[in-house]
Protein backbone atom coordinates (compact mmCIF):
# COMPACT_ATOMS: atom_id res chain seq x y z
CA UNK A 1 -14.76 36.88 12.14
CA UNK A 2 -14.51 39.39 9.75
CA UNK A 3 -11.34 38.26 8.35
CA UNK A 4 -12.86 34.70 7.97
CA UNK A 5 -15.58 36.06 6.01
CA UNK A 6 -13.25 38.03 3.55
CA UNK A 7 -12.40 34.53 2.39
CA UNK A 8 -15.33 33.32 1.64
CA UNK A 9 -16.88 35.48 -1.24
CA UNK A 10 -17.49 33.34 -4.25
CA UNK A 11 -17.76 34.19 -7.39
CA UNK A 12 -19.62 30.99 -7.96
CA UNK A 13 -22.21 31.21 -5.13
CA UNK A 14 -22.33 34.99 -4.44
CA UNK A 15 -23.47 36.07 -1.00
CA UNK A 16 -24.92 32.58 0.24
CA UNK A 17 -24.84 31.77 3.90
CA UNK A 18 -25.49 27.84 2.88
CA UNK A 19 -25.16 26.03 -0.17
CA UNK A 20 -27.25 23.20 0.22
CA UNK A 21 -26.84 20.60 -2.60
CA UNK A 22 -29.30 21.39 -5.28
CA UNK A 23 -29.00 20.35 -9.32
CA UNK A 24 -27.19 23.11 -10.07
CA UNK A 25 -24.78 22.38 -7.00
CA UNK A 26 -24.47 18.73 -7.91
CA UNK A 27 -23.26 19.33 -11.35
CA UNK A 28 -20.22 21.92 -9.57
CA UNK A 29 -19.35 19.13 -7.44
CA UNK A 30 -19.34 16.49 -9.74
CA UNK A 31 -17.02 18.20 -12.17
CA UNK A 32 -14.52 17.37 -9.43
CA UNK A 33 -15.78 13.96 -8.72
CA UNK A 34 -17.31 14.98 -5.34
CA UNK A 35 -20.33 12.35 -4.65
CA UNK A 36 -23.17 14.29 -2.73
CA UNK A 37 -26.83 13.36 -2.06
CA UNK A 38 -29.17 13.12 -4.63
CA UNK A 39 -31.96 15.47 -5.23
CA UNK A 40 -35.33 14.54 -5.78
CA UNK A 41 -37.29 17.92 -6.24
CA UNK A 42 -36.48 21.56 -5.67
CA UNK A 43 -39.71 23.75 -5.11
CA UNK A 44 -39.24 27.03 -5.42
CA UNK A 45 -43.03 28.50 -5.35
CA UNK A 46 -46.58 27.37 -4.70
CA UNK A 47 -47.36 26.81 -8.21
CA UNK A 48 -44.67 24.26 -7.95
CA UNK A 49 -45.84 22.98 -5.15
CA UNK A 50 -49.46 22.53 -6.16
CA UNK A 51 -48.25 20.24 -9.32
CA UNK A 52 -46.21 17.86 -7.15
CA UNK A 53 -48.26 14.98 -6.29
CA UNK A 54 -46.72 13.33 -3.25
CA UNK A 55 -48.09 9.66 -4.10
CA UNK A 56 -44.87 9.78 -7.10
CA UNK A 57 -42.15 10.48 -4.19
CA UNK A 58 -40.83 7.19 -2.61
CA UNK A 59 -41.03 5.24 0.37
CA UNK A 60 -38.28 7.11 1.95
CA UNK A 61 -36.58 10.86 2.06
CA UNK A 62 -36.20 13.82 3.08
CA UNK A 63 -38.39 17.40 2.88
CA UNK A 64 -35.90 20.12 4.13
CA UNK A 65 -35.99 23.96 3.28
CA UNK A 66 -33.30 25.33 1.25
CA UNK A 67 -32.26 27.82 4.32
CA UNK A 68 -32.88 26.37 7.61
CA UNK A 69 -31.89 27.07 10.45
CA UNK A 70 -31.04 25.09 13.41
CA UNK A 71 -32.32 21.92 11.81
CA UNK A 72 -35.72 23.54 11.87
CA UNK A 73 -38.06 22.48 9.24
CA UNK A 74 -36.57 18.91 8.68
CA UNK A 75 -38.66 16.10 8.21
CA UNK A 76 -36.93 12.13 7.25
CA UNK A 77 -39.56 9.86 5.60
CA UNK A 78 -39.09 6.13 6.78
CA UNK A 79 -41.81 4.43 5.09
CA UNK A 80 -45.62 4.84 3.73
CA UNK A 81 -48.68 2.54 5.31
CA UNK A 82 -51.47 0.98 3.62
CA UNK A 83 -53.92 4.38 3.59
CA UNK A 84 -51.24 6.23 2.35
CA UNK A 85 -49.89 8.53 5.23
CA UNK A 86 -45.88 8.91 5.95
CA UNK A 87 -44.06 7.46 8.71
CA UNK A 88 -41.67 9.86 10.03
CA UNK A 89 -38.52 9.21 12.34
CA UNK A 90 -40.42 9.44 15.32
CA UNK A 91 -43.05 6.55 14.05
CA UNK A 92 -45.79 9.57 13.65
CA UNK A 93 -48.01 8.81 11.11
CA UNK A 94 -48.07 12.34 8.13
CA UNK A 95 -50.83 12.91 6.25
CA UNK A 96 -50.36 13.61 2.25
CA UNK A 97 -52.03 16.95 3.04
CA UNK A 98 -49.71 17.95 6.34
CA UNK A 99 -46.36 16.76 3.96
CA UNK A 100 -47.89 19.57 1.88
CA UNK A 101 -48.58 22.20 4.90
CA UNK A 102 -45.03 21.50 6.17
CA UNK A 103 -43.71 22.59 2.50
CA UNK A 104 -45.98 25.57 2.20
CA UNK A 105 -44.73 26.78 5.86
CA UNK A 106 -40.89 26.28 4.14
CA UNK A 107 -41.66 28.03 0.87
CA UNK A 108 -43.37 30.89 3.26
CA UNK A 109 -39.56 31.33 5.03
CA UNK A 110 -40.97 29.93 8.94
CA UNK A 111 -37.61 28.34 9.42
CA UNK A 112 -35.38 30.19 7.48
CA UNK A 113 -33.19 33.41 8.43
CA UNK A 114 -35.40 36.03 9.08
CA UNK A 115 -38.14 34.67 7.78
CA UNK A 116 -37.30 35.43 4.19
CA UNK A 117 -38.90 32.96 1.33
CA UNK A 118 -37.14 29.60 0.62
CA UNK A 119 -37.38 27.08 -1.67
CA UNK A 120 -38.27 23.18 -0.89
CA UNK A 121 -36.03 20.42 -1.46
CA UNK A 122 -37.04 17.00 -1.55
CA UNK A 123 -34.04 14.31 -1.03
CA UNK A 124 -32.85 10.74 -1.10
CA UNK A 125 -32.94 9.63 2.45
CA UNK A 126 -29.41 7.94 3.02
CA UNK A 127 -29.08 4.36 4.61
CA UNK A 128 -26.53 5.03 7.76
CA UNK A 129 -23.03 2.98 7.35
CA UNK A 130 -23.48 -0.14 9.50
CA UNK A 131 -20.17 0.93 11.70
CA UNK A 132 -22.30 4.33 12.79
CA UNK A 133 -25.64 2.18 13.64
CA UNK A 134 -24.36 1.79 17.46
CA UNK A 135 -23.60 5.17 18.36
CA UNK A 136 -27.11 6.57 16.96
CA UNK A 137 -30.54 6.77 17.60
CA UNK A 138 -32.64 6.58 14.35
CA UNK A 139 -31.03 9.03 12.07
CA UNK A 140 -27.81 9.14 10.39
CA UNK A 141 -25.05 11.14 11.82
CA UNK A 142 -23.20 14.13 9.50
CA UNK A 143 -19.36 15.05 9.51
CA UNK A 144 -18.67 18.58 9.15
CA UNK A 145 -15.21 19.35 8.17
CA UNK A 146 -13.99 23.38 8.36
CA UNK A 147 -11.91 24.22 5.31
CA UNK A 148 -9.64 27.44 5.14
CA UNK A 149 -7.70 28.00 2.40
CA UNK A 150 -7.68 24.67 1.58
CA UNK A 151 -6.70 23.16 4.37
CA UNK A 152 -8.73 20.93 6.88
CA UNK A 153 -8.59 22.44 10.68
CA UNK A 154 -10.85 21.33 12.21
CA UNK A 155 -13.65 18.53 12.22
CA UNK A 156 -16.56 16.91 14.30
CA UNK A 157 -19.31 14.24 13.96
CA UNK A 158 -22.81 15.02 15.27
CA UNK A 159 -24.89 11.88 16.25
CA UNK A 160 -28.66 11.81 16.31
CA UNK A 161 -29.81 10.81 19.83
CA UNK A 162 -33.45 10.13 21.80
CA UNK A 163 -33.52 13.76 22.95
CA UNK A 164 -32.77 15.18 18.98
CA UNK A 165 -35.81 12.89 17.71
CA UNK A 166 -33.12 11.01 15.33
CA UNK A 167 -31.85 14.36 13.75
CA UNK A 168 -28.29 14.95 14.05
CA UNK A 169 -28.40 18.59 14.76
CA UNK A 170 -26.66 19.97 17.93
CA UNK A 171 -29.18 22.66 18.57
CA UNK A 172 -32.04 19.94 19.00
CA UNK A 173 -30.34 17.67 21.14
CA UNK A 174 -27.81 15.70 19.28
CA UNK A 175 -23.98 14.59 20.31
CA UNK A 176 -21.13 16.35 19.14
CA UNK A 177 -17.59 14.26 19.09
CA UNK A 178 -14.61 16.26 17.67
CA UNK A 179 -12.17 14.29 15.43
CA UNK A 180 -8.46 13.77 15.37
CA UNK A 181 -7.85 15.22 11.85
CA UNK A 182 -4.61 12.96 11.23
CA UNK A 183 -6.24 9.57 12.21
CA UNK A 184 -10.13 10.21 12.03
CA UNK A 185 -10.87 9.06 15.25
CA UNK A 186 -13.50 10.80 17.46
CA UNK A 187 -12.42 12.38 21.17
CA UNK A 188 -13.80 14.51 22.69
CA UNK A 189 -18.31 14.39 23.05
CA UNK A 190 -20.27 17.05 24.16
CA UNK A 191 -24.17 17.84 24.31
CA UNK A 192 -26.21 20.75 24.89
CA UNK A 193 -29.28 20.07 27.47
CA UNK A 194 -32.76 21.29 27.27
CA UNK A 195 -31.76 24.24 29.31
CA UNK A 196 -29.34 25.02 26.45
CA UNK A 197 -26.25 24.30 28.92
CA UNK A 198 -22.93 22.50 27.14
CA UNK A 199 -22.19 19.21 29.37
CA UNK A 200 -19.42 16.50 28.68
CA UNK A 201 -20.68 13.49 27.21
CA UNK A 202 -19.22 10.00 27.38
CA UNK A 203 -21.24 6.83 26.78
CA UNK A 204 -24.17 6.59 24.11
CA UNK A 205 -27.32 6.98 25.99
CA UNK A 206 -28.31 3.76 27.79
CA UNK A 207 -25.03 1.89 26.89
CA UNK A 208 -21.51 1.21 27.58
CA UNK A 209 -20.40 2.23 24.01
CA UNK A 210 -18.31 5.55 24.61
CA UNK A 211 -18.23 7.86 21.48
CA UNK A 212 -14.45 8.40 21.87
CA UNK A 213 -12.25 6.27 19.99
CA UNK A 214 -14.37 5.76 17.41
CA UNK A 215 -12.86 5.57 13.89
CA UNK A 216 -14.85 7.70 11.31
CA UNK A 217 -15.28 5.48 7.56
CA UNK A 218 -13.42 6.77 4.81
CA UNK A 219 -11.99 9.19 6.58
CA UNK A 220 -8.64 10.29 3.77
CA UNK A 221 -11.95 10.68 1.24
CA UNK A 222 -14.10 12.74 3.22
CA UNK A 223 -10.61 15.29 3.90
CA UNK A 224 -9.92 14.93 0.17
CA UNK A 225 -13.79 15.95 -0.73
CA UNK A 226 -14.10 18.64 1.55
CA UNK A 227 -11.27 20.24 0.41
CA UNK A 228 -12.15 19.64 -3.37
CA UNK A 229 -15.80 20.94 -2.59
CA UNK A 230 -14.08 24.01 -0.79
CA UNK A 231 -12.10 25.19 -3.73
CA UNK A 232 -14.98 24.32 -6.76
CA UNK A 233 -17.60 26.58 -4.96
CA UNK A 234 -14.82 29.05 -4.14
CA UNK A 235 -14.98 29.38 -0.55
CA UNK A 236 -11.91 30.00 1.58
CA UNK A 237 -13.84 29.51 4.84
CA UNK A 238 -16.95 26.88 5.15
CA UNK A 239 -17.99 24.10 6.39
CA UNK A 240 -18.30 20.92 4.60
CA UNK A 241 -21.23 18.51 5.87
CA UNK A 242 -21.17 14.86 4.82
CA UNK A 243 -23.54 11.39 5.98
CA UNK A 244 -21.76 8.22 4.82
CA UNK A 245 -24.40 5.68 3.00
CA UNK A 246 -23.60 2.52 3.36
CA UNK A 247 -23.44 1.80 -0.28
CA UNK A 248 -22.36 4.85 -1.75
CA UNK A 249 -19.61 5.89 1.11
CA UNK A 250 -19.65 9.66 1.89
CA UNK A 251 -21.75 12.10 0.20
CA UNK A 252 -21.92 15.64 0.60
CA UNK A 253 -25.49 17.20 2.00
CA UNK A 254 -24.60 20.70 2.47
CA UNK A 255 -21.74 23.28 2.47
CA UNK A 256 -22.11 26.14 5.08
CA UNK A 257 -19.83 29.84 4.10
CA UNK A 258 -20.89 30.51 7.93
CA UNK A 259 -20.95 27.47 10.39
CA UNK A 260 -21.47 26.84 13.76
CA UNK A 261 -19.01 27.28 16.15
CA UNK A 262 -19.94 24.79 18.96
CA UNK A 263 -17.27 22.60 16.83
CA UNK A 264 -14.62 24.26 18.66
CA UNK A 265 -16.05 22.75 22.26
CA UNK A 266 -16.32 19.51 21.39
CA UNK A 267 -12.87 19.70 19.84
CA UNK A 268 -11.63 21.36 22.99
CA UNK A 269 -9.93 23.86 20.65
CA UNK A 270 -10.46 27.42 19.74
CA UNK A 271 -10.42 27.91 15.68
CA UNK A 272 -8.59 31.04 15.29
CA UNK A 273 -4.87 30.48 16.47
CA UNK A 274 -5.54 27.46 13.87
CA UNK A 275 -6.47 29.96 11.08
CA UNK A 276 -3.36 32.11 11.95
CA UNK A 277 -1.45 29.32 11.01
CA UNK A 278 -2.14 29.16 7.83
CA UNK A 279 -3.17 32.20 6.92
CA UNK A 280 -0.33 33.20 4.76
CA UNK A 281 0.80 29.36 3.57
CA UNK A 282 0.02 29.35 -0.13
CA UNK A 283 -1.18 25.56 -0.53
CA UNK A 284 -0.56 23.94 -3.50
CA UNK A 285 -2.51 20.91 -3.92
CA UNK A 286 -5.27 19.36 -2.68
CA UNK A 287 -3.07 16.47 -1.08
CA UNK A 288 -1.02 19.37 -0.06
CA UNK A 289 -3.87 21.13 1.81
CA UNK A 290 -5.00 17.69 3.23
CA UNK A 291 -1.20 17.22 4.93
CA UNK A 292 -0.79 20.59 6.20
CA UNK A 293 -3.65 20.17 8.29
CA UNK A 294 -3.04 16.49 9.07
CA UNK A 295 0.56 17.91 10.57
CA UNK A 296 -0.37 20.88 12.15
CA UNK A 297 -3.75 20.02 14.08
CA UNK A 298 -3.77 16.07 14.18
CA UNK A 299 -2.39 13.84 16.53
CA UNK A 300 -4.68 14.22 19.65
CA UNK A 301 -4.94 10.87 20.01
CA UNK A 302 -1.42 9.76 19.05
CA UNK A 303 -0.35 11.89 22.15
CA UNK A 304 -3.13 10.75 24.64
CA UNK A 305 -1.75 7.17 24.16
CA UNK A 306 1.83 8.37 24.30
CA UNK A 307 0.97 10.32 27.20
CA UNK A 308 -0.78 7.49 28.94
CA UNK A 309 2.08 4.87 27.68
CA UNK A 310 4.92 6.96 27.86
CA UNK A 311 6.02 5.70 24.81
CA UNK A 312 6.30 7.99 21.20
CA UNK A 313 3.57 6.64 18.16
CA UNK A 314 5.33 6.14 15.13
CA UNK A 315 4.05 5.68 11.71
CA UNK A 316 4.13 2.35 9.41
CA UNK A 317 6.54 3.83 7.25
CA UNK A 318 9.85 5.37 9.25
CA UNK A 319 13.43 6.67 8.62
CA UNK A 320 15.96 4.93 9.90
CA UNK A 321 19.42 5.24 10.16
CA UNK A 322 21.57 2.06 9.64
CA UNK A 323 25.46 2.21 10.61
CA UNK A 324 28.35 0.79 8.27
CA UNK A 325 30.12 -2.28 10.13
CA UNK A 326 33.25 -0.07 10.82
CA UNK A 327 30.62 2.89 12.31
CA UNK A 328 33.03 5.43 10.34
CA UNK A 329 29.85 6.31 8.33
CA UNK A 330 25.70 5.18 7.94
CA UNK A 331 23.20 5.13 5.66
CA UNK A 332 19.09 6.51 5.92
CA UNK A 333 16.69 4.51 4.92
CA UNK A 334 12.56 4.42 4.55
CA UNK A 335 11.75 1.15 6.01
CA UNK A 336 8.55 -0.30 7.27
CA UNK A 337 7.64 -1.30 10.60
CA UNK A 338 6.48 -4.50 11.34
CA UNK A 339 6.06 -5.37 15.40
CA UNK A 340 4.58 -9.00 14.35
CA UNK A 341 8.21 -9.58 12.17
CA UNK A 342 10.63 -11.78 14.38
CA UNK A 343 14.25 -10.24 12.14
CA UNK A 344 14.47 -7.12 10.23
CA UNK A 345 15.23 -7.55 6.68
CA UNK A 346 17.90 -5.57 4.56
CA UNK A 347 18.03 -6.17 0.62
CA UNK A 348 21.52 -7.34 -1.16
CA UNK A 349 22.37 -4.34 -2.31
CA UNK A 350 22.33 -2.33 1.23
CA UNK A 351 24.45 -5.16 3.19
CA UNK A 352 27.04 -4.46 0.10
CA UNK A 353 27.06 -0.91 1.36
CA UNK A 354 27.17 -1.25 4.86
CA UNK A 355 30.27 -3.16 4.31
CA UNK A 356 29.33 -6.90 4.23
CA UNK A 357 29.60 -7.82 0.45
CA UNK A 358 32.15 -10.23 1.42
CA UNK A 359 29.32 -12.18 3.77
CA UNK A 360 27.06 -11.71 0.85
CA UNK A 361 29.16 -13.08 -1.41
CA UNK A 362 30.11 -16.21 0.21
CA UNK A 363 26.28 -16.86 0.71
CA UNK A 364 26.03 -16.72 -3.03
CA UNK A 365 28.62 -18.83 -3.58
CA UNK A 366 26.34 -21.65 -2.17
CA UNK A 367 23.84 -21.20 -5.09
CA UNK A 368 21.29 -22.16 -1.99
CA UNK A 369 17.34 -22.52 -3.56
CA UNK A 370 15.70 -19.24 -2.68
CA UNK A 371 12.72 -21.04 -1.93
CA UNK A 372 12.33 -23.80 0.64
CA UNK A 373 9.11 -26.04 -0.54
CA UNK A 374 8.99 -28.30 3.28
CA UNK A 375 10.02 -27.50 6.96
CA UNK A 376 12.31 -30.62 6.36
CA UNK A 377 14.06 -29.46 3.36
CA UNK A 378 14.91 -26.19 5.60
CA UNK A 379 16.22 -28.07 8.36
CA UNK A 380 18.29 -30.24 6.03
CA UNK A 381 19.85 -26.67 4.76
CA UNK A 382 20.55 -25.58 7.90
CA UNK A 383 22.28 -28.43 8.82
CA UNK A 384 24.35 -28.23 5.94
CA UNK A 385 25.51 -24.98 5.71
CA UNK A 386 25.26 -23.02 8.87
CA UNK A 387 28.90 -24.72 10.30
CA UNK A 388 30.43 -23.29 7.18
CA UNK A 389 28.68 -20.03 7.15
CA UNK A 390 29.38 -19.09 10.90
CA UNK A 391 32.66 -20.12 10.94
CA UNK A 392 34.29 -19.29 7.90
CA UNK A 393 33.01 -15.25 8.39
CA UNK A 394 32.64 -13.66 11.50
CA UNK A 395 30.11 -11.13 10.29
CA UNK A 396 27.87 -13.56 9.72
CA UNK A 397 26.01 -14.52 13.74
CA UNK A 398 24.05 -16.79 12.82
CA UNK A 399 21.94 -18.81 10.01
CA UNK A 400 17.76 -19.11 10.30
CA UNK A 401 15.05 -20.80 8.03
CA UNK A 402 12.81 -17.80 7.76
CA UNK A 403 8.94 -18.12 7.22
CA UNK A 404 7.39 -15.48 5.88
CA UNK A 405 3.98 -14.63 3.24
CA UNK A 406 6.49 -15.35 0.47
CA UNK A 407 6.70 -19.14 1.82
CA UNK A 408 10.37 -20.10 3.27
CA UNK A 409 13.87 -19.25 2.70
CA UNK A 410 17.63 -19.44 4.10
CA UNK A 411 19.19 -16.62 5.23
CA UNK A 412 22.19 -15.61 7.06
CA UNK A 413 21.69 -13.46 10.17
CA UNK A 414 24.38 -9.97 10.44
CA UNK A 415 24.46 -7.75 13.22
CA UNK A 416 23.72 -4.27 12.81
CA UNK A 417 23.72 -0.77 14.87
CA UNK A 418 20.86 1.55 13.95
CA UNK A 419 18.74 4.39 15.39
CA UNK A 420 15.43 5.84 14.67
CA UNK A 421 14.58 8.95 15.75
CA UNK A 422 17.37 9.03 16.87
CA UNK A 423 16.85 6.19 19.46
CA UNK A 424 19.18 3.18 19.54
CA UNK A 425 17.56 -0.05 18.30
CA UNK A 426 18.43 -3.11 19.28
CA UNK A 427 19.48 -5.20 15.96
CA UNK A 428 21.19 -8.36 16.61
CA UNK A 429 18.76 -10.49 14.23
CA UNK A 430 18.94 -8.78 10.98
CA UNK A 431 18.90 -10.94 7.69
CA UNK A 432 20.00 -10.18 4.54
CA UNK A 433 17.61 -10.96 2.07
CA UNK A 434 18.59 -12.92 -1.32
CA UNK A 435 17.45 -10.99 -4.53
């Protein structure tokens, strides 16, 4: 650990074991156009406290301390009732007076490391996006994404359940999923029991909705923040904590220079073979960063399916090689995959090179509408010219009224060899597309 923490001495925030999101904080993190939570009040000592008249603070929000620990010391404001008391997560009614106690007992350091003096901060109590609502209880879950150097390795969700009173803290009772880093999508759940025992966790409690498989909102944003929000506090180690509002998207609550490390259970993953990996990569970018760690530590999921399928995931976007009608030589190309397409398309200019300009050509000749306005008009087409086309060149297999988002059109069908990844692909209904 002691190389991890060599990283993480900032210049900025000097010494800190969390950096929770304060006005100060805000205005580092906006300067990058990172979004975070917004602060209401920061109390830093009982004279403070004594001048803040709780009957100005909203309906809703949250009293934390500055240092907690655990989760300790937390307390989410849902509403206010007619004699003026909060209503906490729980439905528990709060007095005026013991929302005052509770920040005294913060400012006095009971739930912060060691018991050493805190400060107060009051927050805005963030409405949970509406895709999380089924997997929690109450509360809104938090993200954590670990940055090194940069680089995302490693991330998890933590969902607020019956036994964590709504709060979405591990420690209390709350679900952990790890995340997929390439595709956001949660795997693995664990949860520690009231006997502080780690058990695998499947289904949300009294449902049929398993926490695996669940696609995290705005997932290339959160990367891109916590990476951002990494590198403008000056960190090389931390973890990034986010909740995603369903208005405002994700927001950063709190940046930790020393976090937990039950992420690497639920991730079923140890962190530092992932640190040795990059530990002497110079990243450039933060895209850079953001790829890296998509590459080297994503893809769970793309190899449980391929595992379970037997086939290989491939992306939209995929190089493929395309041969020249004599196979003497071929072309690569970037072309997009499209499983609901019935023919593959090639442009003018790359039948021309793989050797069937003189196909092209005689198309051309035609001076055929590129666009067909009625399923009879296309018909009447084909009727027209397909004899002609097929017979007079023997590259060209076969003619086909296409219909496509551009509307229809006429094309003539050529048959091609190709590979990707270097797998043979079947290509006997490719069409050359008119320009």
């Amino acid at each position: 650990m002691n190389a991890i923490y060599r990283t993480s001495k900032s210049t900025i925030f000097p010494l800190l074991e969390k950096l929770q999101i304060t006005k100060f904080s805000q205005k580092i993190l906006k300067e990058v156009e990172v979004p975070t939570t917004l602060v209401l009040h920061v109390i830093k000592n009982v004279d403070q406290l004594a001048s803040l008249d709780v009957n100005t603070l909203p309906k809703t929000f949250v009293v934390k301390p500055g240092s907690g620990v655990a989760g300790q010391g937390i307390e989410i404001i849902y509403n206010r009732d007619k004699q003026g008391n909060f209503i906490n997560a729980q439905g528990h009614k709060i007095s005026p007076e013991a929302l005052k106690n509770l920040m005294a007992n913060i400012l006095e350091g009971a739930f912060s490391l060691n018991y050493s003096p805190d400060k107060v901060l009051i927050e805005e109590r963030v409405k949970p996006h509406h895709k999380l609502r089924p997997f929690s209880y109450k509360g809104v879950p938090d993200i954590r994404v670990i940055v090194f150097k940069k680089v995302p390795v490693m991330a998890m969700v933590r969902w607020p359940t019956k036994d964590s009173a709504g709060r979405a803290n591990f420690s209390q009772g709350a679900a952990g999923s790890g995340i997929d880093l390439a595709t956001g999508i949660t795997t693995h759940t664990i949860k520690q029991t009231s006997e502080g025992r780690i058990v695998d966790l499947e289904f949300v409690d009294g449902t049929r909705t398993r926490y695996s498989g669940f696609k995290v909102p705005y997932w290339d944003k959160i990367l891109t923040y916590a990476v951002k929000a990494a590198k403008a506090t000056n960190l090389g180690f931390c973890g990034v904590d986010f909740l995603i509002d369903r208005e405002r998207g994700p927001l950063i609550v709190e940046i930790n220079a020393r976090p937990g490390l039950r992420i690497q259970l639920a991730n079923q993953d140890g962190l530092k073979w992932r640190l040795e990996q990059i530990k002497r990569v110079r990243i450039k970018t933060v895209s850079h960063g953001i790829r890296l760690g998509k590459d080297l530590f994503g893809g769970e999921v793309e190899e449980e399916i391929e595992a379970i399928a037997g086939k290989k995931i491939i992306g939209l976007i995929q190089p493929v090689k395309l041969y020249h009608k004599t196979e003497k030589r071929s072309i690569t190309i970037m072309a997009k995959v499209d499983t609901g397409a019935t023919y593959s398309s090639i442009d003018r200019q790359i039948a021309i090179d793989l050797g069937y300009g003189e196909a092209v050509a005689q198309f051309e000749k035609l001076n055929i509408p590129k666009q067909i306005l009625t399923r009879e008009e296309g018909i009447a087409i084909a009727e027209k010219y397909h004899t002609q086309l097929t017979e007079n060149n023997q590259d060209i297999i076969n003619t086909e009224v296409i219909v496509n988002s551009n509307g229809r059109s006429y094309r003539i069908i050529l048959g091609l060899r190709a590979k990707m990844q270097e797998k043979e692909i079947s290509c006997t209904r490719n069409s050359y597309r008119p320009q």
